[in-house]
Structures are given as structure tokens and as C-alpha cells.
N, C-alpha and C. Protein backbone atom coordinates (compact mmCIF):
# COMPACT_ATOMS: atom_id res chain seq x y z
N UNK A 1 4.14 16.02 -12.01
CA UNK A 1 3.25 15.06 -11.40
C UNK A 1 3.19 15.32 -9.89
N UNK A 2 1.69 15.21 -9.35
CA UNK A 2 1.89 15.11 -7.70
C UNK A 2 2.41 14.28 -6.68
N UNK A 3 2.72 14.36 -5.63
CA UNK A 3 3.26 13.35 -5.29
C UNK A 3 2.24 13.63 -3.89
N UNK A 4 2.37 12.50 -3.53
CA UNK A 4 1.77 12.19 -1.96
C UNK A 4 3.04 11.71 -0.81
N UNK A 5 3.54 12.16 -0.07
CA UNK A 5 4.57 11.97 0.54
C UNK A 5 3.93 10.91 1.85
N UNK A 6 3.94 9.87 2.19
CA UNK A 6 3.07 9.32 2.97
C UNK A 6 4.63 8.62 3.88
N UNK A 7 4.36 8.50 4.99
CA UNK A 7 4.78 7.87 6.29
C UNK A 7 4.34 6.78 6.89
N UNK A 8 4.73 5.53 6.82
CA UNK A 8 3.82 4.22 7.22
C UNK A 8 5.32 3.93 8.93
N UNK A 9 3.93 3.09 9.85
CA UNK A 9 5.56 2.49 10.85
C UNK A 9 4.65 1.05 10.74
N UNK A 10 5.87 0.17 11.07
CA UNK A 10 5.59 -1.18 10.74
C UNK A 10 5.32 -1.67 12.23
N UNK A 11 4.89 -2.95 11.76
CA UNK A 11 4.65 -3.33 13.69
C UNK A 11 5.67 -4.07 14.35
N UNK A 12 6.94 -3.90 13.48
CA UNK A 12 8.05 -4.26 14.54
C UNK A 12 8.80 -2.33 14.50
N UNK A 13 8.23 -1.93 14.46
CA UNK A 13 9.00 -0.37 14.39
C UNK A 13 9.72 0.45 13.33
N UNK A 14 9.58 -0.13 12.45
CA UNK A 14 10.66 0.92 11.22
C UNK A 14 9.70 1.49 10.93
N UNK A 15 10.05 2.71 10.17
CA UNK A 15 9.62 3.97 9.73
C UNK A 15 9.84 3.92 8.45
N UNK A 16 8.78 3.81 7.26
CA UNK A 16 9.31 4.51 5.83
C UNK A 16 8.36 5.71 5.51
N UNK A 17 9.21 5.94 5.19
CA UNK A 17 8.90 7.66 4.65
C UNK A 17 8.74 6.91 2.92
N UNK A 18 7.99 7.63 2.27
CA UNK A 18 8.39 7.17 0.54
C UNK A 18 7.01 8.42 -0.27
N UNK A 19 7.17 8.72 -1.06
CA UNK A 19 6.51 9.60 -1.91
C UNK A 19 6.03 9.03 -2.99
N UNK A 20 4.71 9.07 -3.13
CA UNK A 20 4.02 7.89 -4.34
C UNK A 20 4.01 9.10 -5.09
N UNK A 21 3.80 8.89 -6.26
CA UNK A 21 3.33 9.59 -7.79
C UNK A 21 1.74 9.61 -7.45
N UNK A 22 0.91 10.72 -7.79
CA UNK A 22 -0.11 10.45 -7.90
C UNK A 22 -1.08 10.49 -9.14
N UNK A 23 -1.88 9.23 -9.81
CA UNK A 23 -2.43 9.55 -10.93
C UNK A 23 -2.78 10.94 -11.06
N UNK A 24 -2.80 11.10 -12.53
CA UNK A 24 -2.96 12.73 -13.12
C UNK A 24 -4.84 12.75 -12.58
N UNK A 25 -5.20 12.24 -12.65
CA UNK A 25 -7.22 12.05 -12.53
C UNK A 25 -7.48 11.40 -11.24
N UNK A 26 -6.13 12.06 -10.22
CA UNK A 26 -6.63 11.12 -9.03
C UNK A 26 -7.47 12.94 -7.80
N UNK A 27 -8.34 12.39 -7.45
CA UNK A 27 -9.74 13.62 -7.20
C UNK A 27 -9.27 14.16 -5.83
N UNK A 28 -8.86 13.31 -4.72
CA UNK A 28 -8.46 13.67 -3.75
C UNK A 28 -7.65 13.19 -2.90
N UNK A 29 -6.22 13.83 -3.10
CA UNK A 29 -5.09 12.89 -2.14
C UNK A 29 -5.60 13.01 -0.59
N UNK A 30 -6.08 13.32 0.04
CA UNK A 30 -6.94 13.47 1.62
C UNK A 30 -6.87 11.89 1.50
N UNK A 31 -8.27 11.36 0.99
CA UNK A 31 -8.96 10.16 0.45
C UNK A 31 -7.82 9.46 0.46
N UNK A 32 -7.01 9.34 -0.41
CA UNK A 32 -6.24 8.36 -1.02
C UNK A 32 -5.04 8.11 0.05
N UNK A 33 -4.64 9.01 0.49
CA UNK A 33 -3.87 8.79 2.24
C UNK A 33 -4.27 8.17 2.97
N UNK A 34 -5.70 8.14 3.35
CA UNK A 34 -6.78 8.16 4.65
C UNK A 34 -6.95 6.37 3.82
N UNK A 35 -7.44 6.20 2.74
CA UNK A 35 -7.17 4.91 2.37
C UNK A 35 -6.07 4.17 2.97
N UNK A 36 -5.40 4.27 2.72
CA UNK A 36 -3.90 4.08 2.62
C UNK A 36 -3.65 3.50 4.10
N UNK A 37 -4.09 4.36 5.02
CA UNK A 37 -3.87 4.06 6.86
C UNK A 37 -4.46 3.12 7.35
N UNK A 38 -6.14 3.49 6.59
CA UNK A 38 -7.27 2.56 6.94
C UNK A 38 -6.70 1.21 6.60
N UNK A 39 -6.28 0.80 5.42
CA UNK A 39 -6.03 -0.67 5.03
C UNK A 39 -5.31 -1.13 5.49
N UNK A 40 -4.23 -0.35 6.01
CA UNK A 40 -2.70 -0.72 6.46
C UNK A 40 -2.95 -1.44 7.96
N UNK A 41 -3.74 -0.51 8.39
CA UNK A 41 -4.37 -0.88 9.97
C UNK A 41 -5.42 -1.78 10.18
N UNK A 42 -6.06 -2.11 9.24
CA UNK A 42 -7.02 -3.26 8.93
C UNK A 42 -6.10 -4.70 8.80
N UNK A 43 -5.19 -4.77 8.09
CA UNK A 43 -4.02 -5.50 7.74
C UNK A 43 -3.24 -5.85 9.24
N UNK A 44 -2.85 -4.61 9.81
CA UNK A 44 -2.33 -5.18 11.40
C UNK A 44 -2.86 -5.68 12.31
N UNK A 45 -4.29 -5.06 12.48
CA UNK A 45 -5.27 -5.72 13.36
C UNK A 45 -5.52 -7.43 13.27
N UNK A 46 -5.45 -7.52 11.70
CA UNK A 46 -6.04 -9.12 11.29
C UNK A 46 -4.71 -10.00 11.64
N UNK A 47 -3.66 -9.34 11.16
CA UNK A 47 -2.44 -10.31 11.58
C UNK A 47 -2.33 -10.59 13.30
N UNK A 48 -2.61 -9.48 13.62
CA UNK A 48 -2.31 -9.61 15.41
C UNK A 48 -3.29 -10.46 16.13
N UNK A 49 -4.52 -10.63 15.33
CA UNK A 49 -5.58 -11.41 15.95
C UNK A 49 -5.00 -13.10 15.68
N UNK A 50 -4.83 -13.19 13.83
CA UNK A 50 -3.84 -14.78 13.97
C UNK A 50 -3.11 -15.38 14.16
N UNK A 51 -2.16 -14.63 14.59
CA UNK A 51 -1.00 -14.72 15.11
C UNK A 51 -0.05 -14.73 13.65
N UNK A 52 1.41 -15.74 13.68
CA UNK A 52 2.05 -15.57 12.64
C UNK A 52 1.27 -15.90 11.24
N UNK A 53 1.58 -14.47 10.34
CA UNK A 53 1.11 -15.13 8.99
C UNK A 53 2.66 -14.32 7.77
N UNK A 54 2.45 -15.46 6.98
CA UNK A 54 3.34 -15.26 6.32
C UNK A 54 3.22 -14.14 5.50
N UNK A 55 4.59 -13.46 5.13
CA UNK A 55 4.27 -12.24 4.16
C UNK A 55 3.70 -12.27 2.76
N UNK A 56 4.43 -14.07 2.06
CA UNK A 56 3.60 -14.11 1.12
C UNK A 56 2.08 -14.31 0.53
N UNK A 57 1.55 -14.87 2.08
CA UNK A 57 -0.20 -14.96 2.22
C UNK A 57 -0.85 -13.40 2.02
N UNK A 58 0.05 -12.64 3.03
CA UNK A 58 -0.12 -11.07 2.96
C UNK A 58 -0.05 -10.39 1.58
N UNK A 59 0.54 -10.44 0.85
CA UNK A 59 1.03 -10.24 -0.52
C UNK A 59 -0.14 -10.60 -1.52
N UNK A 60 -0.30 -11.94 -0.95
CA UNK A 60 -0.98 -12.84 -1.61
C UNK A 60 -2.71 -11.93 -1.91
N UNK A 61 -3.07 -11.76 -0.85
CA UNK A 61 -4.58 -11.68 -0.61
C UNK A 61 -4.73 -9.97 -0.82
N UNK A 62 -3.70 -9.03 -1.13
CA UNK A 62 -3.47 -7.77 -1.16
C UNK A 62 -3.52 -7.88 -2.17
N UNK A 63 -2.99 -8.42 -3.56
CA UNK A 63 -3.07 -8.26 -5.00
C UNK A 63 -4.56 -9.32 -5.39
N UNK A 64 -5.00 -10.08 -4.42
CA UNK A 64 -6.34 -10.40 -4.76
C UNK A 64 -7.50 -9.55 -4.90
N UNK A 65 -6.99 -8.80 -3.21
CA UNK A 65 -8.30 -7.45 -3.04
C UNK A 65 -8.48 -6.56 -4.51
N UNK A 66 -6.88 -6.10 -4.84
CA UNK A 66 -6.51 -5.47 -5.86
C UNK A 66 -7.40 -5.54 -7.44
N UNK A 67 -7.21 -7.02 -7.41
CA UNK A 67 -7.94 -7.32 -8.68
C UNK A 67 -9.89 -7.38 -8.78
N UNK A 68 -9.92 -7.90 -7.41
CA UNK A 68 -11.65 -7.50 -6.95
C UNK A 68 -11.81 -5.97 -7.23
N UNK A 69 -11.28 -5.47 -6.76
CA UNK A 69 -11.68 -3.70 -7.01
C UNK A 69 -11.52 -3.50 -8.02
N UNK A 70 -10.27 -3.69 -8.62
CA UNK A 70 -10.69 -3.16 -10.34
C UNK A 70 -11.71 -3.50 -11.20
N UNK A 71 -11.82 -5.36 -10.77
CA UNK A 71 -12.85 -5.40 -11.44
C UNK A 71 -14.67 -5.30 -10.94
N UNK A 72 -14.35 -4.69 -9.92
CA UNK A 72 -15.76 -3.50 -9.36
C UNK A 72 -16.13 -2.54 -10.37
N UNK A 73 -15.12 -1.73 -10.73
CA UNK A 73 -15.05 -0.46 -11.68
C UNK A 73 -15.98 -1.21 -12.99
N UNK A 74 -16.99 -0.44 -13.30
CA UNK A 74 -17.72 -0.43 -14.63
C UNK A 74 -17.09 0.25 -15.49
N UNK A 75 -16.40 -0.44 -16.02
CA UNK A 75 -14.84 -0.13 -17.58
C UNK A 75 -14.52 -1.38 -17.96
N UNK A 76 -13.99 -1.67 -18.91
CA UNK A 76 -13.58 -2.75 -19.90
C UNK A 76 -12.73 -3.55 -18.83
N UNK A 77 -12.58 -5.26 -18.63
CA UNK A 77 -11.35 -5.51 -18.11
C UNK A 77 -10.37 -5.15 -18.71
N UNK A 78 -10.03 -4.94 -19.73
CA UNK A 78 -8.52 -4.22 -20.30
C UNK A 78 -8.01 -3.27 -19.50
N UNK A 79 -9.17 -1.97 -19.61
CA UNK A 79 -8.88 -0.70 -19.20
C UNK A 79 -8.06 -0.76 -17.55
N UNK A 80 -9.48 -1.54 -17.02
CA UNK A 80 -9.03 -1.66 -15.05
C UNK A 80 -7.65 -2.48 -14.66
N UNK A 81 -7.72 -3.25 -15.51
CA UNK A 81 -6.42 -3.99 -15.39
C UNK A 81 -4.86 -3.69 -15.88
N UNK A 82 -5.39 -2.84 -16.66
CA UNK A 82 -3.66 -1.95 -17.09
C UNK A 82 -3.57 -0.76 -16.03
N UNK A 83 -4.69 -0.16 -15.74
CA UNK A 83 -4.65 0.90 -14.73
C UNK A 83 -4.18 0.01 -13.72
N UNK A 84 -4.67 -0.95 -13.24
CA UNK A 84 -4.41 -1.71 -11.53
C UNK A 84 -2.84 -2.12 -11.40
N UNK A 85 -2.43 -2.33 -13.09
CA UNK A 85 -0.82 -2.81 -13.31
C UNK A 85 0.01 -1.32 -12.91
N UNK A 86 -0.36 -0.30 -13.89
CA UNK A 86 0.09 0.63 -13.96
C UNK A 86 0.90 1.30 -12.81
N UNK A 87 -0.88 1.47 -11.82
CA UNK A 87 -0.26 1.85 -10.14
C UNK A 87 0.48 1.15 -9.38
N UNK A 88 0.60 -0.13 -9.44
CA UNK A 88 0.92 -1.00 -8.67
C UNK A 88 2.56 -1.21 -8.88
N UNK A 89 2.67 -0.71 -10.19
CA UNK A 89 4.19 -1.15 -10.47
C UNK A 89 4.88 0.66 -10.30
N UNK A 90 4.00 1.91 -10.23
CA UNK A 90 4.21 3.16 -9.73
C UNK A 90 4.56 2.94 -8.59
N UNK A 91 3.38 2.75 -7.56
CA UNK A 91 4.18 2.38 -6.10
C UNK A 91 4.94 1.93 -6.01
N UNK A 92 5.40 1.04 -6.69
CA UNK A 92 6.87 -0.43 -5.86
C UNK A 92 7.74 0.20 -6.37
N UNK A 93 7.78 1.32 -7.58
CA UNK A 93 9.08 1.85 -8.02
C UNK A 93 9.63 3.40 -6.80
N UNK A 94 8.25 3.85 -6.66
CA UNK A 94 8.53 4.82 -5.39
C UNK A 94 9.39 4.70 -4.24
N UNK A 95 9.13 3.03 -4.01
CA UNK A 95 9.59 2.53 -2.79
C UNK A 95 11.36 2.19 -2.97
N UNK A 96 11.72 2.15 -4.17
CA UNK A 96 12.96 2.29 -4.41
C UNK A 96 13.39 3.37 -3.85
N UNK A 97 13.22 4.33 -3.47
CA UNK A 97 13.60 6.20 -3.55
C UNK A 97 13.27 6.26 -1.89
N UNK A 98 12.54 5.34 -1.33
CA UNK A 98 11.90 5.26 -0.06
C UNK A 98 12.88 5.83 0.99
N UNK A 99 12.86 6.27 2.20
CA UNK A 99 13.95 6.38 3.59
C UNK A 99 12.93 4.67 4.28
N UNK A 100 13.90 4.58 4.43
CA UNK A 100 13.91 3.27 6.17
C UNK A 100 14.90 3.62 6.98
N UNK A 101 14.02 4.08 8.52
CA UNK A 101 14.21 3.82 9.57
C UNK A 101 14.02 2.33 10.30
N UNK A 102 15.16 2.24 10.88
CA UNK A 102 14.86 0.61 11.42
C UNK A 102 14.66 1.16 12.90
N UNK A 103 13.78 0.17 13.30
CA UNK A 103 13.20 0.52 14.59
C UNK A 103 13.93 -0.07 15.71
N UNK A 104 14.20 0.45 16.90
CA UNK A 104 15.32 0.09 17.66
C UNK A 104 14.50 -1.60 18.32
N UNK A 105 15.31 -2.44 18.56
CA UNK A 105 15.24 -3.84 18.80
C UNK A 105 16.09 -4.11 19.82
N UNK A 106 15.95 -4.97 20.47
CA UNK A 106 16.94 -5.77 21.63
C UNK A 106 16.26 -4.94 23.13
N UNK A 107 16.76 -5.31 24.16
CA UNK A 107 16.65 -5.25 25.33
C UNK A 107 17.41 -4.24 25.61
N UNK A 108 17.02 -3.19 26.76
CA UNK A 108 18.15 -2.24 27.66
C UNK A 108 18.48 -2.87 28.65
């Protein structure tokens, strides 16, 4: 299986490194990276504009988007929705295997 080795930094500073699996019928990991940054950074921008938001609102509205897109896809809800499970529970198991860097904190 392919893997996509992707690098995210958080906006208090840690670093994870983590390597997703990539579907067998997935067309172009470029794309699927470049996704990946775009949303992540769409996601920081919106938090920094409201100030504190909770992680579970974050969570929250990320597995909402999730389920809007699958069910975008012209395929059975069965089909989109075992696929949307499928990946979703691929990634979070990747992230087991993940490196974290914690980002240096406190005052000099």
C-alpha cells in the first residue's frame, strides 16, 4: 500500500510527522497533500479570526464537512459512507505510529 508521509505544525508549535495509507484508487497524492494543507490552514485562519473555539466544535463541524462530501459523490449512501468510515478510521489509526514534536513554550 502507498503511503503519503505528510508533516502538519500546529498553532501552538508541535510538529507531527505521521504517514497515512493511501486508498488503492486514490489518482493523485500531489492533490490529496495539497488538500490536506489547504483545509488545515482554512481551519487556522477561522479559529484565529474567533478567537477561542473548542476542539470539540472543531471535531464537530470536520466530521460534518465529512459527511456533506460524501454525500456529494453520486454512489449509493451505503457505498460513500463505508468509504468516508473506512478512511477516517485509516487516518486516526496512522496517527497512532505518528512522531510528536512538542513545540518549545515558556519565556527566555
Amino acid at each position: 500500500m502507498k503511503k503519503l508521509p505528510y508533516r502538519a505544525k500546529t498553532m501552538s508549535g508541535d510538529i507531527i510527522d505521521v504517514k497515512f495509507n493511501l486508498h488503492d484508487e486514490t489518482v493523485n497524492s500531489v492533490h490529496v497533500n495539497n488538500l490536506i494543507t489547504a483545509i488545515l490552514k482554512s481551519i487556522d485562519n477561522e479559529i484565529s479570526l474567533m478567537g477561542e473555539v473548542s476542539n470539540g466544535d472543531v471535531l464537530q463541524a470536520i466530521t460534518m464537512v465529512l459527511a456533506i462530501r460524501a454525500h456529494i459523490i453520486h454512489a449509493p449512501v451505503e457505498t460513500t459512507s463505508v468509504l468516508a468510515k473506512t478512511l477516517l478510521n485509516e487516518a486516526l489509526m496512522a496517527l497512532d505510529e505518528a512522531t510528536t514534536i512538542q513545540g518549545q513554550s515558556g519565556r527566555a
